[in-house]
Protein backbone atom coordinates (compact mmCIF):
# COMPACT_ATOMS: atom_id res chain seq x y z
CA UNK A 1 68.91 -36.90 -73.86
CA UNK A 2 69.28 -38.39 -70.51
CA UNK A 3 70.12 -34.87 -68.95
CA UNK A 4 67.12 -33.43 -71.27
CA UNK A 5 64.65 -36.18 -69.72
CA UNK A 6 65.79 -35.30 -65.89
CA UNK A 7 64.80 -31.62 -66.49
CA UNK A 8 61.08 -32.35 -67.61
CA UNK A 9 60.97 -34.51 -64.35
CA UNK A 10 61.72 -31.84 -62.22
CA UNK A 11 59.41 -29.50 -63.69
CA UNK A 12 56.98 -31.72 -63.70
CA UNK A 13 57.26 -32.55 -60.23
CA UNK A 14 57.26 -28.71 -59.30
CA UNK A 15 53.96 -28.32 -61.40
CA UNK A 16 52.46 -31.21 -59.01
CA UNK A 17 53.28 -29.42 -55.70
CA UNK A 18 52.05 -26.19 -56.81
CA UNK A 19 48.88 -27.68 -57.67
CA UNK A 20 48.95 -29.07 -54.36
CA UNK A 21 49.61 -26.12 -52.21
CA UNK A 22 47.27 -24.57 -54.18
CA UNK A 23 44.00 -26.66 -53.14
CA UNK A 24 44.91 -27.10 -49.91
CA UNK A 25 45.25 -23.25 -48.99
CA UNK A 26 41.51 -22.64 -51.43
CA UNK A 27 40.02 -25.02 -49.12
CA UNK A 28 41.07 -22.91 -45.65
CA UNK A 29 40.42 -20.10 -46.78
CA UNK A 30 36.73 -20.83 -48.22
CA UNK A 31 36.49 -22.23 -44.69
CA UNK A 32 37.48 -18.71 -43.51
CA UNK A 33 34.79 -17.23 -45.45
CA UNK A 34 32.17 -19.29 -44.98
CA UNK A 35 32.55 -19.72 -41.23
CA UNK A 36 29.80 -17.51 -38.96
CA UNK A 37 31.86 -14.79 -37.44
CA UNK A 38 31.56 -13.66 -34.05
CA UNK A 39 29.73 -10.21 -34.94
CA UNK A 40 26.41 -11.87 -36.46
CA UNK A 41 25.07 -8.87 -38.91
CA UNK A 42 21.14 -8.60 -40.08
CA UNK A 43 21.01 -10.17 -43.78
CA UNK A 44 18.45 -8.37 -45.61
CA UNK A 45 16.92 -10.65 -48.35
CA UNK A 46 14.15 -9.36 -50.91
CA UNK A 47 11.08 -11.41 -51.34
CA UNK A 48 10.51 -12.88 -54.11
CA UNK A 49 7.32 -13.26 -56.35
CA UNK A 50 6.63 -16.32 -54.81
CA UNK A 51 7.19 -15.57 -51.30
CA UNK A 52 5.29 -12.27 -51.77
CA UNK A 53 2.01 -14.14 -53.03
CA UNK A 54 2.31 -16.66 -49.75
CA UNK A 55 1.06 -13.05 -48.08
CA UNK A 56 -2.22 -13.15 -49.84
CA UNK A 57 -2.85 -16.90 -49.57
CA UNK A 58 -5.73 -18.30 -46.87
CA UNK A 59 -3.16 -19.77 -44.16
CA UNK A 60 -0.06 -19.44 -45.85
CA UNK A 61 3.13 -19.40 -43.79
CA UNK A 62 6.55 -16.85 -44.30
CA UNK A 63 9.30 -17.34 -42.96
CA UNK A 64 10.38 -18.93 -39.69
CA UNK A 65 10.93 -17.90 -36.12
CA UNK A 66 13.50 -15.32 -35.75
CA UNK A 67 13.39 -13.57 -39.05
CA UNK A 68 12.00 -10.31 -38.80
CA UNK A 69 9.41 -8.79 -41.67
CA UNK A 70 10.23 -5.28 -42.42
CA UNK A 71 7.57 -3.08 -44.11
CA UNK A 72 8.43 0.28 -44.69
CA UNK A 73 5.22 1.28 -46.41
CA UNK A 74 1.71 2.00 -44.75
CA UNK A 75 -0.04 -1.23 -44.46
CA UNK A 76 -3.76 -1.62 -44.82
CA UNK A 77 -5.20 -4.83 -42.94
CA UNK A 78 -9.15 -5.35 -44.59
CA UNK A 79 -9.33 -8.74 -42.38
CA UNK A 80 -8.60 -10.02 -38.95
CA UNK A 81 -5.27 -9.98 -38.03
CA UNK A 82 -3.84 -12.95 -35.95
CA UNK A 83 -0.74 -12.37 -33.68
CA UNK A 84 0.41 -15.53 -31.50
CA UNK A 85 3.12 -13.71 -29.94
CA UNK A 86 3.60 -10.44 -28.04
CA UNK A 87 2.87 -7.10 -29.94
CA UNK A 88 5.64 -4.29 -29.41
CA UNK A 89 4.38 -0.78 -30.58
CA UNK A 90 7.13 1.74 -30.37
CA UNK A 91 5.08 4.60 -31.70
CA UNK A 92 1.32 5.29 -30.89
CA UNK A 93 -1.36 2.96 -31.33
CA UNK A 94 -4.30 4.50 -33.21
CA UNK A 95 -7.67 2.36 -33.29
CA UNK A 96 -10.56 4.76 -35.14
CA UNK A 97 -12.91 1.73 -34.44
CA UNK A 98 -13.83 -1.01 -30.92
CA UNK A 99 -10.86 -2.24 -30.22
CA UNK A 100 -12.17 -5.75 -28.10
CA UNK A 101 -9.10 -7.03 -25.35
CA UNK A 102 -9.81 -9.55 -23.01
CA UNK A 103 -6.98 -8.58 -20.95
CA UNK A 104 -5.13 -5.68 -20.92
CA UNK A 105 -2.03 -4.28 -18.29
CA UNK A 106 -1.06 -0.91 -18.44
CA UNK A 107 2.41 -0.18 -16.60
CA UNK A 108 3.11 3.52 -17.87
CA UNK A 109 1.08 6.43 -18.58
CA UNK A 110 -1.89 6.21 -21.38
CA UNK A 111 -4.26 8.59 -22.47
CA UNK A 112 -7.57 7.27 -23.19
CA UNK A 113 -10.04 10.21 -24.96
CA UNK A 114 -12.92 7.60 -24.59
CA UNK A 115 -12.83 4.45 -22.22
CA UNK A 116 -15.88 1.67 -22.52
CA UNK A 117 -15.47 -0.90 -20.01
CA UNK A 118 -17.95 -3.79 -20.50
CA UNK A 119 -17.13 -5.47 -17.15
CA UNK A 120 -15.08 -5.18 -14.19
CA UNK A 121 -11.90 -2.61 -13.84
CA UNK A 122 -9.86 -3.31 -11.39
CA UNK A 123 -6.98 -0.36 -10.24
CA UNK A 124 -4.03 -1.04 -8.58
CA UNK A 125 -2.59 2.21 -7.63
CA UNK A 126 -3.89 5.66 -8.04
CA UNK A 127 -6.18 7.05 -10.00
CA UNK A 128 -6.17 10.76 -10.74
CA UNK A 129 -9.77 11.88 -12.94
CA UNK A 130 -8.58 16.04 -14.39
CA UNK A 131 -12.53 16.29 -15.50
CA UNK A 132 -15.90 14.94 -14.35
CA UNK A 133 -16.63 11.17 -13.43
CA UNK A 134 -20.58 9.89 -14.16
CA UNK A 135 -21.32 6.66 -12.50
CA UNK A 136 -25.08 5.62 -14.14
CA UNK A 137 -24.85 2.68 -11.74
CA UNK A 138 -23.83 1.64 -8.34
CA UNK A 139 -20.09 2.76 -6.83
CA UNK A 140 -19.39 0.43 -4.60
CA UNK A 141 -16.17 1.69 -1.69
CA UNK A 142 -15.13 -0.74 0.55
CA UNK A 143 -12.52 1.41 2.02
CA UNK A 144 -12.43 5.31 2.60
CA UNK A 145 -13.76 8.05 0.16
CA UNK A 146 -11.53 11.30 0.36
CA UNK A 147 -12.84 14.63 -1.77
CA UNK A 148 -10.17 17.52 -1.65
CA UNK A 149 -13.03 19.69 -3.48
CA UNK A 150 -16.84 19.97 -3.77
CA UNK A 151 -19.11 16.88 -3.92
CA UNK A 152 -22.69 17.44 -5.84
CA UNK A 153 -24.79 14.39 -4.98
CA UNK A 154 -28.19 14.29 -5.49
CA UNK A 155 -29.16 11.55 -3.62
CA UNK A 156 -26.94 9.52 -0.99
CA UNK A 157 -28.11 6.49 0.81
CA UNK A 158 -25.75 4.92 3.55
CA UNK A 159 -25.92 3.12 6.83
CA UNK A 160 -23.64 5.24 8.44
CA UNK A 161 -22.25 8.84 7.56
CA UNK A 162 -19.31 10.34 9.86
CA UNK A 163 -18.15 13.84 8.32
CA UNK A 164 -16.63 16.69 9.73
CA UNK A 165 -18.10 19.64 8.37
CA UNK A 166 -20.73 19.43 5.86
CA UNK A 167 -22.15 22.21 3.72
CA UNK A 168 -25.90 22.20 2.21
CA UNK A 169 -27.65 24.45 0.36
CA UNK A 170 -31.14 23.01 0.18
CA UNK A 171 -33.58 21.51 2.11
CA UNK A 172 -32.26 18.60 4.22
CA UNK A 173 -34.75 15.52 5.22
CA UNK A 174 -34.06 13.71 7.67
CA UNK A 175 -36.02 11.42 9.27
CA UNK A 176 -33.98 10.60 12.59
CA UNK A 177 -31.36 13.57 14.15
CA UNK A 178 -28.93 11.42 16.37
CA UNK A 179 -25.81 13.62 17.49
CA UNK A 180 -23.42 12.75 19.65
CA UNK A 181 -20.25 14.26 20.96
CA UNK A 182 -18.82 14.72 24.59
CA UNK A 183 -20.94 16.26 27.54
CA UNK A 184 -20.08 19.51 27.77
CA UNK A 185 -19.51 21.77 30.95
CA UNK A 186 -21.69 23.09 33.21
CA UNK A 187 -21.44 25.35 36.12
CA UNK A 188 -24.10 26.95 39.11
CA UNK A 189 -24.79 30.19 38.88
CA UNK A 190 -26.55 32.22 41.95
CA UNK A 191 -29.88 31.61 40.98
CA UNK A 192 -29.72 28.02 42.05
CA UNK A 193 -29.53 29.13 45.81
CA UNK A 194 -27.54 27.57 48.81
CA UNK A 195 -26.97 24.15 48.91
CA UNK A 196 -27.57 24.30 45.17
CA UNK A 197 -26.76 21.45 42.39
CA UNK A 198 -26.78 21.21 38.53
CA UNK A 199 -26.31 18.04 36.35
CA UNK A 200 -25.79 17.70 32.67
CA UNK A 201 -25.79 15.46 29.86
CA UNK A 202 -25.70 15.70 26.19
CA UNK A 203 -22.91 16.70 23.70
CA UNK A 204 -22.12 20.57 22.19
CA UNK A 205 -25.38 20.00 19.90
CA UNK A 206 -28.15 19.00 22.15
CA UNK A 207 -28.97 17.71 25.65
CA UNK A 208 -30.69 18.15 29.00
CA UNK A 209 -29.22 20.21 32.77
CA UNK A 210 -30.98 20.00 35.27
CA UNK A 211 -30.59 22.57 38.27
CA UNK A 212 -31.70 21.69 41.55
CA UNK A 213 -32.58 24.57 43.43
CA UNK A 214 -31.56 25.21 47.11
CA UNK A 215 -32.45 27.76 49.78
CA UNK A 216 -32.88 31.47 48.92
CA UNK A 217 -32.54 31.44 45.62
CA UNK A 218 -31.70 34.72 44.19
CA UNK A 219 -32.75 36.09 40.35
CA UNK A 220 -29.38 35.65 38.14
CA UNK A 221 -27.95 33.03 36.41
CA UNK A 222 -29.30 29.75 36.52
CA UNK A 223 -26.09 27.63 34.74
CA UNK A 224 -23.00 28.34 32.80
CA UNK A 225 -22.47 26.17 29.72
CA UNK A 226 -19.06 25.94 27.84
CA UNK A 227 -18.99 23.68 24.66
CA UNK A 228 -16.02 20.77 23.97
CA UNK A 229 -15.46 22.46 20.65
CA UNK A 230 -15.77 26.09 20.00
CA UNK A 231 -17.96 26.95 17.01
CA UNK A 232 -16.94 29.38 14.26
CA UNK A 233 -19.81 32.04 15.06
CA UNK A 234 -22.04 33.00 17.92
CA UNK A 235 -24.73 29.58 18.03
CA UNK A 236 -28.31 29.57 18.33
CA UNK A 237 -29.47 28.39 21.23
CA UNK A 238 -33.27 26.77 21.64
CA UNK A 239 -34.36 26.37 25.14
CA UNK A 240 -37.54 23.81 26.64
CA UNK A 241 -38.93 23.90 29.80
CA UNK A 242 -39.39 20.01 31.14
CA UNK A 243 -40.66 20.73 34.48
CA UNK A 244 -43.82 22.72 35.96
CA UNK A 245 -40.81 24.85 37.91
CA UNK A 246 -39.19 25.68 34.30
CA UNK A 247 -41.77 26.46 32.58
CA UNK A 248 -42.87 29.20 35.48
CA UNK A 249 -39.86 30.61 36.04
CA UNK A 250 -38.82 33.07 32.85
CA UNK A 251 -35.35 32.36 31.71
CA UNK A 252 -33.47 33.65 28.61
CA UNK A 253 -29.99 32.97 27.09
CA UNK A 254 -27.05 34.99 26.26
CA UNK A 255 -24.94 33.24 24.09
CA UNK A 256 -21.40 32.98 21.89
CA UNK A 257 -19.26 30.92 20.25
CA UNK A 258 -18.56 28.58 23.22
CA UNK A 259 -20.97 28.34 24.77
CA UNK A 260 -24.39 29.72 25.98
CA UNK A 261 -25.85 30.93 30.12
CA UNK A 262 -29.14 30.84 31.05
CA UNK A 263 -30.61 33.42 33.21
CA UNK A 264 -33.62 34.14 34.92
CA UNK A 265 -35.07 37.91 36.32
CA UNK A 266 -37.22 36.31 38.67
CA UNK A 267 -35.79 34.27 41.95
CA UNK A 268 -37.00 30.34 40.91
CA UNK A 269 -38.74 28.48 43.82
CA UNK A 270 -36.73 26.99 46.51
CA UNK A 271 -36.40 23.09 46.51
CA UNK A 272 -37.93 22.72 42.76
CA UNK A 273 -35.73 21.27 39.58
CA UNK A 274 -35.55 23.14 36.71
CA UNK A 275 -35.07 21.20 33.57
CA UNK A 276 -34.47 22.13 29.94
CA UNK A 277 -34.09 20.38 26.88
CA UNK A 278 -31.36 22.44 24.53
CA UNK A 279 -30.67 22.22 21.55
CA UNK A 280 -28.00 24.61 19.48
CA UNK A 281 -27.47 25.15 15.75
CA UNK A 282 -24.92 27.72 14.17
């Protein structure tokens, strides 16, 4: 019996460790389990019939910050839609009505088919326009204006206008003609006699010579002029007399692209000035 009663000790003692081991090892390894890992995956939860009517309720909150609403069906918004954060599109954005923004910054390339700007747009870099612009207001340019092609304005008012060439094809008013430009050369011919001087100022457009005659002044040419800068095509040249001498002593011009002479077939009187206004037009 004694023997008997040692045996059921033992195996109850072996029971009891067992047992032991047993719980402590369940307990580690629902630690394992439960523990976050180092890879954190997306959990994807459905919403339940509660959660889904908190979308339809006047100022009702789902979720928290963080989580991420999925909808994979086409949404249809019938009120004002709130968003406190930023708004990521990855696809386009398609508005068939206004679409109001107080503020908007574009850093890549958008298309616009229609663009109503209530007040002020302000561009930072280039700005490239493939069709036509209309302006039904003012343009204001505080810095230069460069056209690679053809202008049509109908009207222009400025306080100053420098161009380079300019092409019109209807009547041009103009209440004041200022040109200006450097004097261009001008040489004696025979006709101002011996002794002899001429004198010029003006610009390749328009000015005054004068030719001071000296003793025995021949018929021939009067003065030589050669513009700053060439024109494309023979000029037009239109001659004044300013002086009593000028005016009685015939004098034509021959003329070309640079430049124009003036001649005269009878000898002008010795000691008088002749003086002409010019004026020359391509």
């Amino acid at each position: 019996m004694k023997a008997r009663a040692n045996t059921v000790s033992g195996v109850a003692v072996l029971l009891l460790t067992l047992l032991v081991l047993g719980g402590v090892g369940g307990f580690f390894t629902n630690r394992a389990f439960n523990s976050p890992s180092g890879n954190s995956t997306t959990t994807v939860q459905t919403l339940t019939p509660d959660e889904l009517s908190k979308l339809s309720q006047a100022g009702g909150t789902l979720g928290s910050t963080g989580q991420t609403l999925s909808i994979g069906a086409d949404s249809l918004f019938k009120g004002n839609v709130g968003i406190g954060g930023d708004l990521s599109v990855t696809g386009r954005f398609n508005a068939n009505g206004p679409v109001v923004l107080s503020q908007l910054n574009i850093t890549g390339t958008t298309a616009l088919t229609g663009l109503n700007v209530g007040s002020n747009l302000t561009v930072g870099g280039t700005t490239t326009l493939q069709k036509s612009l209309s302006v039904n207001d003012v343009v204001t340019i505080n810095s230069g204006l460069n056209v690679a092609g053809t202008a049509s304005i109908n009207a222009i008012n400025a306080a100053s206008i420098s161009v380079k060439n300019i092409s019109i094809t209807g009547a041009l008013i103009i209440s004041h003609l200022q040109t200006q430009g450097t004097v261009p050369t001008g040489t004696g011919g025979t006709a101002i006699g011996g002794g002899g001087t001429i004198s010029i100022s003006g610009n390749d457009t328009s000015g005054t010579f004068n030719a001071n005659i000296g003793s025995g002044p021949p018929a021939g040419v009067i003065i030589t002029v050669v513009f700053r800068a060439a024109y494309t095509a023979t000029t037009h040249v239109l001659l004044t007399p300013l002086t009593s001498a000028a005016a009685s002593t015939p004098a034509y011009v021959t003329r070309n692209a640079t430049g124009f002479t003036v001649h005269t077939d009878t000898p002008p009187p010795a000691g008088s000035t002749l003086s002409y206004d010019y004026f020359v037009t391509q």
